[in-house]
PDB file of N, CA and C in Angstrom:
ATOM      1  N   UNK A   1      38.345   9.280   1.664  1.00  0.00           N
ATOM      2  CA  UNK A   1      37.414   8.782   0.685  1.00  0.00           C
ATOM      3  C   UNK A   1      37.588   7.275   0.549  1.00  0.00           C
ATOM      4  N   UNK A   2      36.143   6.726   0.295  1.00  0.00           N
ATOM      5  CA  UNK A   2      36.350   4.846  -0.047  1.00  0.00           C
ATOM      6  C   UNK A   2      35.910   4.654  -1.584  1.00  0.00           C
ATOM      7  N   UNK A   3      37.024   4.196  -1.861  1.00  0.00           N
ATOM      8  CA  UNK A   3      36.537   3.795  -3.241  1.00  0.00           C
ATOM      9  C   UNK A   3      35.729   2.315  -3.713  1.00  0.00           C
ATOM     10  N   UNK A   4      34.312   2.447  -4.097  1.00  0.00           N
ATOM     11  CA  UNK A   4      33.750   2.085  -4.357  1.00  0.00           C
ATOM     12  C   UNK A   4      33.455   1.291  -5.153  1.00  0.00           C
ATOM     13  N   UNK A   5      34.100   1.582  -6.649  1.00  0.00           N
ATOM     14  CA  UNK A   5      34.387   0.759  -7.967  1.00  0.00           C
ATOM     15  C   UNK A   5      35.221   1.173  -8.474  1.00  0.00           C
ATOM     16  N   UNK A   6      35.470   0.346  -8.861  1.00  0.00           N
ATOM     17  CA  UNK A   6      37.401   0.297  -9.317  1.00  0.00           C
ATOM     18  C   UNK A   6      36.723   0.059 -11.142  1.00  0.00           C
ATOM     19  N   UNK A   7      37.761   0.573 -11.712  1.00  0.00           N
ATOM     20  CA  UNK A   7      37.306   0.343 -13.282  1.00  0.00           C
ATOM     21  C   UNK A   7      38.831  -0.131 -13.381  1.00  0.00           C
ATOM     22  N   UNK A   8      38.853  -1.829 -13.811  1.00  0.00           N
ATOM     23  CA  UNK A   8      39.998  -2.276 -13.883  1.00  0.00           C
ATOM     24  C   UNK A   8      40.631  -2.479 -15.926  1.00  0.00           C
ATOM     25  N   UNK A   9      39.584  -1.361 -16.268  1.00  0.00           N
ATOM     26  CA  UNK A   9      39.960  -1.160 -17.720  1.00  0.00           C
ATOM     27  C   UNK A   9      40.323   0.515 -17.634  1.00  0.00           C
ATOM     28  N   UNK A  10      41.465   0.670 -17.928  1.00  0.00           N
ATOM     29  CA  UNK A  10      41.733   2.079 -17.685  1.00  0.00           C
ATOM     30  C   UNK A  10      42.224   2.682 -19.002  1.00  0.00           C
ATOM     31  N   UNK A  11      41.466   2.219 -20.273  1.00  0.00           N
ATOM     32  CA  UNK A  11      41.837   2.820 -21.213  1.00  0.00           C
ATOM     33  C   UNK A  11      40.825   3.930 -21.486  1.00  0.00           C
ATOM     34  N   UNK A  12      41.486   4.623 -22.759  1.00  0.00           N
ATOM     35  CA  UNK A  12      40.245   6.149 -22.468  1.00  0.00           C
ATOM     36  C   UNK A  12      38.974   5.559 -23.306  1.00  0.00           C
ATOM     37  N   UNK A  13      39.142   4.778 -24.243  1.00  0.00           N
ATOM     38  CA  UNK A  13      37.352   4.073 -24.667  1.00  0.00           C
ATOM     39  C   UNK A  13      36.451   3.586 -23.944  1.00  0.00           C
ATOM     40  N   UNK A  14      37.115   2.980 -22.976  1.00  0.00           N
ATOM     41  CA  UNK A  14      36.539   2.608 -21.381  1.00  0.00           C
ATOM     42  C   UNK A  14      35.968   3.987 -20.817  1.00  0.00           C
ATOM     43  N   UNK A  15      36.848   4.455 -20.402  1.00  0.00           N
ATOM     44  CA  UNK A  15      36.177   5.733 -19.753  1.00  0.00           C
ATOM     45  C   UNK A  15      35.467   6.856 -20.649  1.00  0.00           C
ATOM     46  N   UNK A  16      35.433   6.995 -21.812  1.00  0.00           N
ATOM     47  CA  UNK A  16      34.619   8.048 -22.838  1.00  0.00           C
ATOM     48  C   UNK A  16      33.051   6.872 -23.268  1.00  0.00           C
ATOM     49  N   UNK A  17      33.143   5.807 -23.114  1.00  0.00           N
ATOM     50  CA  UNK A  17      31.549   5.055 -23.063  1.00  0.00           C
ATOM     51  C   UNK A  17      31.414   5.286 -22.308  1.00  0.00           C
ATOM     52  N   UNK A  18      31.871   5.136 -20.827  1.00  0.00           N
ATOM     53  CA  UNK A  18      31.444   4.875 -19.392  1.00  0.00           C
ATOM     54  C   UNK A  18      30.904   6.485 -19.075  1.00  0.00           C
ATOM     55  N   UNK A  19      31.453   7.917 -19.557  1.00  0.00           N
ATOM     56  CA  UNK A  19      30.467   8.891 -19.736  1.00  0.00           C
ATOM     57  C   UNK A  19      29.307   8.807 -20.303  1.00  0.00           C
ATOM     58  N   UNK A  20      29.650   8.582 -21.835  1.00  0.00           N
ATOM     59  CA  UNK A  20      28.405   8.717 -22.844  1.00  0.00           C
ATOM     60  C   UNK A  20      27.671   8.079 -22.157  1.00  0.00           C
ATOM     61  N   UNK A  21      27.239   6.776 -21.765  1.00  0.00           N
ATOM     62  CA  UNK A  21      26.402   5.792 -21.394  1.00  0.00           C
ATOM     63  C   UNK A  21      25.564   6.346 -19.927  1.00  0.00           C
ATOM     64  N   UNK A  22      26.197   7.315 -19.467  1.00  0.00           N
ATOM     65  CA  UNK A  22      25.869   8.153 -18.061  1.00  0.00           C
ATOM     66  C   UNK A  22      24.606   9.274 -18.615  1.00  0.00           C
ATOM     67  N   UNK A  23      25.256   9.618 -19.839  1.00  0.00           N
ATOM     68  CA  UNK A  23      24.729  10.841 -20.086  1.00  0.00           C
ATOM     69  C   UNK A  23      23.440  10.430 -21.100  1.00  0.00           C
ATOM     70  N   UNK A  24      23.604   9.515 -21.867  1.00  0.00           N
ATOM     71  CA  UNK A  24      22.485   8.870 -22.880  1.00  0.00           C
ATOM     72  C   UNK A  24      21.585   8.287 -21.390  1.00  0.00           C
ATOM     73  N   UNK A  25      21.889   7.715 -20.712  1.00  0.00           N
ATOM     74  CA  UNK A  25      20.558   7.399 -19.984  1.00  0.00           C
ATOM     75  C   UNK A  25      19.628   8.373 -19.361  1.00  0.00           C
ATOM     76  N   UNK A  26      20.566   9.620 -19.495  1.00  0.00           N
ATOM     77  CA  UNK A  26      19.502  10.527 -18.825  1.00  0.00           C
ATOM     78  C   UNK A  26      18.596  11.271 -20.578  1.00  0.00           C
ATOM     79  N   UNK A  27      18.988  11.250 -21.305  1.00  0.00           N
ATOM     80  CA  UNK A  27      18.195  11.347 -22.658  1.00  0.00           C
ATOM     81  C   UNK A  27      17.403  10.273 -22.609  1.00  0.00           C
ATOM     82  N   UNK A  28      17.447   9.262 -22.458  1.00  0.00           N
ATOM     83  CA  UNK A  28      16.724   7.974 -22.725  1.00  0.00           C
ATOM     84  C   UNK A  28      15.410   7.705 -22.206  1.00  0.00           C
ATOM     85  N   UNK A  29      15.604   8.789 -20.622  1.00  0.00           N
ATOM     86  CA  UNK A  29      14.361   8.828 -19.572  1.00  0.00           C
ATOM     87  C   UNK A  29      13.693  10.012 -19.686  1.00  0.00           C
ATOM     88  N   UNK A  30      14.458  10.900 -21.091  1.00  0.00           N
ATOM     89  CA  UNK A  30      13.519  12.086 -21.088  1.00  0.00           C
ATOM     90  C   UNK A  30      13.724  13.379 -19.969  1.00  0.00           C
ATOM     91  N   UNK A  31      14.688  13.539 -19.261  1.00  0.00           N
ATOM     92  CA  UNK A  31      15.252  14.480 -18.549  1.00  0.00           C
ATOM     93  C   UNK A  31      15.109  16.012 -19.539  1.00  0.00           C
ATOM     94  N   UNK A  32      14.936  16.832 -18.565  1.00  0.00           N
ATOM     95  CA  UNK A  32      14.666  18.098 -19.545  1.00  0.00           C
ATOM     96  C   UNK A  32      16.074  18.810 -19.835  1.00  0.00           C
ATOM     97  N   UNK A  33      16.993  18.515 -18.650  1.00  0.00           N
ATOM     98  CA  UNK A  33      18.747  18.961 -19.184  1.00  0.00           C
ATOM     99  C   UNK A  33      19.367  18.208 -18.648  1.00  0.00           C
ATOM    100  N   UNK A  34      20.272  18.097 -19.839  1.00  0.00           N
ATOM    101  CA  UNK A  34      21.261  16.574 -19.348  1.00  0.00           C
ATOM    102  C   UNK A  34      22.343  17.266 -19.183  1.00  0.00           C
ATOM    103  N   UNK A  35      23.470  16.896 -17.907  1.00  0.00           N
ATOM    104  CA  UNK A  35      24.732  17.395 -17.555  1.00  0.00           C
ATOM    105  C   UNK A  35      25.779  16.474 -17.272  1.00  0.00           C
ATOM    106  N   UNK A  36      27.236  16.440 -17.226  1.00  0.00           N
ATOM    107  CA  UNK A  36      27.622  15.243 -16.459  1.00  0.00           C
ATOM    108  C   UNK A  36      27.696  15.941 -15.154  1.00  0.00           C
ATOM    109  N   UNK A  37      27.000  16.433 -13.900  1.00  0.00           N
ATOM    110  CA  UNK A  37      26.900  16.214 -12.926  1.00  0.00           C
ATOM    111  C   UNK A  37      27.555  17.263 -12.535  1.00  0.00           C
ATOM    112  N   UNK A  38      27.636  18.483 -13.115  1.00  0.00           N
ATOM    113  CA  UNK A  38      28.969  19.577 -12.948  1.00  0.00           C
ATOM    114  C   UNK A  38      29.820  19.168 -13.030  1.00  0.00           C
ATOM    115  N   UNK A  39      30.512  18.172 -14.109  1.00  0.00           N
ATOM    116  CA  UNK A  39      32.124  17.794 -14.266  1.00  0.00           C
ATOM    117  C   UNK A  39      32.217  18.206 -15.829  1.00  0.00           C
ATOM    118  N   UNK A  40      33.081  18.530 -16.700  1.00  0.00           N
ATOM    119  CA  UNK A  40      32.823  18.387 -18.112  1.00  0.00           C
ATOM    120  C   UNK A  40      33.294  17.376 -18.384  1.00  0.00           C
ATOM    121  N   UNK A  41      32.943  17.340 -20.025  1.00  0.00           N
ATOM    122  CA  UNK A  41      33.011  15.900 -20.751  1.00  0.00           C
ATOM    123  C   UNK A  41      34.288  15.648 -21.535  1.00  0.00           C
ATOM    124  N   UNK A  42      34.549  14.561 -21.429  1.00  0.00           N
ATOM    125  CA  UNK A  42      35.835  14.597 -22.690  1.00  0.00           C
ATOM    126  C   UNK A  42      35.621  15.246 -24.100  1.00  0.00           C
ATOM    127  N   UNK A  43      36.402  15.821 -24.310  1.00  0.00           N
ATOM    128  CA  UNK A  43      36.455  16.322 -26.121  1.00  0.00           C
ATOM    129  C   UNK A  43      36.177  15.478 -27.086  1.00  0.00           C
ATOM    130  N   UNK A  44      36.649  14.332 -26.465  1.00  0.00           N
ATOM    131  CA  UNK A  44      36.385  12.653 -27.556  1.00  0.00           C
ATOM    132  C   UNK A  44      35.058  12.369 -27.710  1.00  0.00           C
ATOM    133  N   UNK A  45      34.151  12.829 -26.747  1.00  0.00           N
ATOM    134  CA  UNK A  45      32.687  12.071 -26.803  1.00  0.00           C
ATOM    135  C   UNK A  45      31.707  13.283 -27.186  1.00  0.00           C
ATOM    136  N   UNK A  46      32.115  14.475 -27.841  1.00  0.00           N
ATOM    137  CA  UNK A  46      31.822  15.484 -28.279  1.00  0.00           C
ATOM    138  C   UNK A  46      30.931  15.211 -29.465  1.00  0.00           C
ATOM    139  N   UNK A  47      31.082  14.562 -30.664  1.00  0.00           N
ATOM    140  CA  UNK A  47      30.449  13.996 -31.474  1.00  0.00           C
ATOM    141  C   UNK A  47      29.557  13.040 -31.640  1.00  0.00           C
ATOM    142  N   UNK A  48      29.995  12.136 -30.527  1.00  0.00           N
ATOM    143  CA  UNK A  48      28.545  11.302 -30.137  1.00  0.00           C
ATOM    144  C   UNK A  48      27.267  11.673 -29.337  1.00  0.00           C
ATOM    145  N   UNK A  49      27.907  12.655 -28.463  1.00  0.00           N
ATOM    146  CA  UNK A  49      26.799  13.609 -27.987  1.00  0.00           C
ATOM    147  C   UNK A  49      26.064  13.991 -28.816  1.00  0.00           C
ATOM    148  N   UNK A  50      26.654  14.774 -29.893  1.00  0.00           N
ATOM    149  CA  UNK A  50      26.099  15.536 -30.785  1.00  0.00           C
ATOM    150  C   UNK A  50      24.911  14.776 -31.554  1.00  0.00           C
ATOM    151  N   UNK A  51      25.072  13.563 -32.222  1.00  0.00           N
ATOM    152  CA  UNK A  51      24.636  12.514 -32.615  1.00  0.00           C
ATOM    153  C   UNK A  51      23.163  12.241 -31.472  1.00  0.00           C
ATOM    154  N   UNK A  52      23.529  11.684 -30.170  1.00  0.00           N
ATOM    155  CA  UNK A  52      22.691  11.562 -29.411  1.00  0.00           C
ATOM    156  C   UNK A  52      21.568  12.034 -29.008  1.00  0.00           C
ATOM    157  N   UNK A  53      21.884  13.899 -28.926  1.00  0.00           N
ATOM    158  CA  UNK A  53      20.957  14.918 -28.966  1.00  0.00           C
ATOM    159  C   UNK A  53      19.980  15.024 -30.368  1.00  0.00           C
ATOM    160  N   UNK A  54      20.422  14.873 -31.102  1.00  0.00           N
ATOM    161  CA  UNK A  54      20.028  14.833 -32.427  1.00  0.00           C
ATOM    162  C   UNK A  54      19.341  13.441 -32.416  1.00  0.00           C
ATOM    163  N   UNK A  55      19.364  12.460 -31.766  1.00  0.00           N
ATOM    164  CA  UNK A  55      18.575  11.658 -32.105  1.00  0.00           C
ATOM    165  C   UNK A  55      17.236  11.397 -30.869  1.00  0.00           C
ATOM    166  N   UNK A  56      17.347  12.276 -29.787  1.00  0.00           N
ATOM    167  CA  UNK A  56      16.774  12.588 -28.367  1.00  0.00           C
ATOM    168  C   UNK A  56      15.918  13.842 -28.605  1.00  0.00           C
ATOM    169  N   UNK A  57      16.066  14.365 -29.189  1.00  0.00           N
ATOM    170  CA  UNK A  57      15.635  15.267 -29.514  1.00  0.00           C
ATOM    171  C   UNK A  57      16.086  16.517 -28.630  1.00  0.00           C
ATOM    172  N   UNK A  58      17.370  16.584 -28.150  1.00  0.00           N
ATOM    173  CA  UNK A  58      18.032  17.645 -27.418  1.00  0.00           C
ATOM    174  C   UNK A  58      18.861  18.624 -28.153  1.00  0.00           C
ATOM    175  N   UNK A  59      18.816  19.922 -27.379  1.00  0.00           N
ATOM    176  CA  UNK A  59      20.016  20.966 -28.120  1.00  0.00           C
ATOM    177  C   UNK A  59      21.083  21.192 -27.470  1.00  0.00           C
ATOM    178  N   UNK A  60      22.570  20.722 -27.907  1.00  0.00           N
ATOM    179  CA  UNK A  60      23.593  20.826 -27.245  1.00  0.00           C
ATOM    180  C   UNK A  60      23.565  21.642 -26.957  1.00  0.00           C
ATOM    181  N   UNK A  61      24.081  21.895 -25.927  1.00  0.00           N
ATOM    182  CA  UNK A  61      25.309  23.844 -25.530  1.00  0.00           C
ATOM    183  C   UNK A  61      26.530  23.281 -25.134  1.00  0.00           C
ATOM    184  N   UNK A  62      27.398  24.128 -25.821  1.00  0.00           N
ATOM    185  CA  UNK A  62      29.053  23.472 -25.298  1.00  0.00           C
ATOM    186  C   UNK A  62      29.096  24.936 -24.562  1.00  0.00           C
ATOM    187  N   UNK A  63      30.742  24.669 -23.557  1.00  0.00           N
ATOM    188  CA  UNK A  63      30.708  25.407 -22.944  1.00  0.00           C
ATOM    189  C   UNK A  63      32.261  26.026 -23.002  1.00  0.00           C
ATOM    190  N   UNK A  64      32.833  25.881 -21.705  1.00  0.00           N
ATOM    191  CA  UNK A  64      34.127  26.520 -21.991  1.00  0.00           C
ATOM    192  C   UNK A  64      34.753  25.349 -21.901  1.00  0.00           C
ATOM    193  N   UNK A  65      36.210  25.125 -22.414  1.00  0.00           N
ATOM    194  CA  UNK A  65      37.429  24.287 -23.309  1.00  0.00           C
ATOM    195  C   UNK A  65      38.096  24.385 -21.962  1.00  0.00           C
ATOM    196  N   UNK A  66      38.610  22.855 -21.571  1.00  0.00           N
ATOM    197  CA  UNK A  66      39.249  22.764 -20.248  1.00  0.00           C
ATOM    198  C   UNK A  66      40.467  21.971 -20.386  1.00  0.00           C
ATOM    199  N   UNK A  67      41.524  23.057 -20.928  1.00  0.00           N
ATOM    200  CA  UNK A  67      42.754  22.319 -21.046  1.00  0.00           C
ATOM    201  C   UNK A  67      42.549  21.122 -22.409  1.00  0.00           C
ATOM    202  N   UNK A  68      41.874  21.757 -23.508  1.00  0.00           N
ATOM    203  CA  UNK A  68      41.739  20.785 -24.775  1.00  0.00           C
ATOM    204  C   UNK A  68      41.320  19.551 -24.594  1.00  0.00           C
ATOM    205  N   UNK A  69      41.289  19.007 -23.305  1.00  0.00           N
ATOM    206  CA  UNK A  69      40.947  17.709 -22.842  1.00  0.00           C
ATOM    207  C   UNK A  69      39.381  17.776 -22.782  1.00  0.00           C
ATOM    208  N   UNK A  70      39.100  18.122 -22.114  1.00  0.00           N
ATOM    209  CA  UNK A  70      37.129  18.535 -21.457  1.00  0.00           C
ATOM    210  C   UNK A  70      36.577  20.184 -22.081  1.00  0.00           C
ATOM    211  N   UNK A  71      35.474  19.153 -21.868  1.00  0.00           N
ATOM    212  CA  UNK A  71      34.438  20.720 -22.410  1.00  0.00           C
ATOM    213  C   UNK A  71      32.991  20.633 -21.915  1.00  0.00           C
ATOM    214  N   UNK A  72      32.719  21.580 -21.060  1.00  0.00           N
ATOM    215  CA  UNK A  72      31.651  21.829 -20.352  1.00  0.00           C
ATOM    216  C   UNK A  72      30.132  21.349 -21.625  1.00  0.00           C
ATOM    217  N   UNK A  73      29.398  20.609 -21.301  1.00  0.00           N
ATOM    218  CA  UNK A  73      28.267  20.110 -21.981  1.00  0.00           C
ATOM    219  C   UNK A  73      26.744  20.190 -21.670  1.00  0.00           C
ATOM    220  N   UNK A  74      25.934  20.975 -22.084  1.00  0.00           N
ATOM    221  CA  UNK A  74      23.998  20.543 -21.421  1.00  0.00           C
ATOM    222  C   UNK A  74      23.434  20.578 -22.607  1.00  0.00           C
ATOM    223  N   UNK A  75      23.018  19.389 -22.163  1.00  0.00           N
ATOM    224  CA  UNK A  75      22.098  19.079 -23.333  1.00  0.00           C
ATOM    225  C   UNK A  75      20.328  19.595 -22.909  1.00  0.00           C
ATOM    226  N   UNK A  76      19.598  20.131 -23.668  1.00  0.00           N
ATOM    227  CA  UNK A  76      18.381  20.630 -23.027  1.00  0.00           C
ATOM    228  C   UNK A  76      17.708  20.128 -24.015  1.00  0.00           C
ATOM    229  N   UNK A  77      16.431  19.892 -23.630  1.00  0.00           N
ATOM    230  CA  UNK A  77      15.295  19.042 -24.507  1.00  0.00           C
ATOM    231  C   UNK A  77      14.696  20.060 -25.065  1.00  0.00           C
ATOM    232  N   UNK A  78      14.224  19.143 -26.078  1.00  0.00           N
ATOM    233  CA  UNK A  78      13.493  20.446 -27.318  1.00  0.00           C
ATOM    234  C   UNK A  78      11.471  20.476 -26.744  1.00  0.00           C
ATOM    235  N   UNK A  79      11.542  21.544 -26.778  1.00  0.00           N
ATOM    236  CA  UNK A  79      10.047  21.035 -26.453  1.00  0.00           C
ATOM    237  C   UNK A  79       8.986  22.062 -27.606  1.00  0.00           C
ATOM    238  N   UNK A  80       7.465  21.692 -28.168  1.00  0.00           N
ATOM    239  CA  UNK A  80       7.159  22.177 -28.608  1.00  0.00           C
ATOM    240  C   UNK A  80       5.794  23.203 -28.007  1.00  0.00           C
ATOM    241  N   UNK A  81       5.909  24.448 -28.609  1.00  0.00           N
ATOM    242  CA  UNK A  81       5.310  25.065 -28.010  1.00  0.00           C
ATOM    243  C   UNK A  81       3.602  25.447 -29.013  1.00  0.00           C
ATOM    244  N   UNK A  82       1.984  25.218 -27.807  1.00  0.00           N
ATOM    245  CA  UNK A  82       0.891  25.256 -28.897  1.00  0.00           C
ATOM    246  C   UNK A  82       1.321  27.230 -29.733  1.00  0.00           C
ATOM    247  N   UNK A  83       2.261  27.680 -29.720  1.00  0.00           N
ATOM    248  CA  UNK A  83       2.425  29.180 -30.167  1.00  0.00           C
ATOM    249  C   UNK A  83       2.477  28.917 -31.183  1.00  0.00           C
TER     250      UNK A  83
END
C-alpha cells in the first residue's frame, strides 16, 4: 500500500472532525443514506451526528458497539410521502 496523506495531527479531535466532515458532506448534497464507507464511526462523534441528522433532515440507525470505541452508523433521509 502507498500512503497518500499523511494527517500530521494525530490527535483524536483531528480525526473525529476529519469523519464528521466526511459524513456531513454527504448530508449536505442530499444523499439518500449516509455511511462511513463500511467502516464504523467513533463513539465520540455519536452526538454530533445526531445533531446533524436532525438538522439534514436524516434518521439515524446505530448499529452494533465495536469494542466501545466505534459504532456502526446510516443515516437515511427522511422523505415525504403524497399518502
Amino acid at each position: 500500500m502507498e500512503l497518500f496523506i499523511k494527517f500530521t495531527d494525530s490527535s483524536e479531535s483531528f480525526t473525529n472532525g476529519v469523519e464528521f466532515g466526511r459524513l456531513l458532506n454527504k448530508m449536505e448534497r442530499g444523499d439518500e443514506n449516509v455511511s462511513n464507507n463500511g467502516f464504523p464511526c467513533h463513539i465520540e462523534n455519536m452526538e454530533v451526528l445526531e445533531s446533524a441528522c436532525l438538522a439534514y433532515g436524516y434518521i439515524p440507525v446505530w448499529g452494533k458497539d465495536h469494542y466501545g470505541e466505534w459504532v456502526d452508523f446510516m443515516g437515511i433521509k427522511k422523505v415525504a410521502g403524497d399518502n
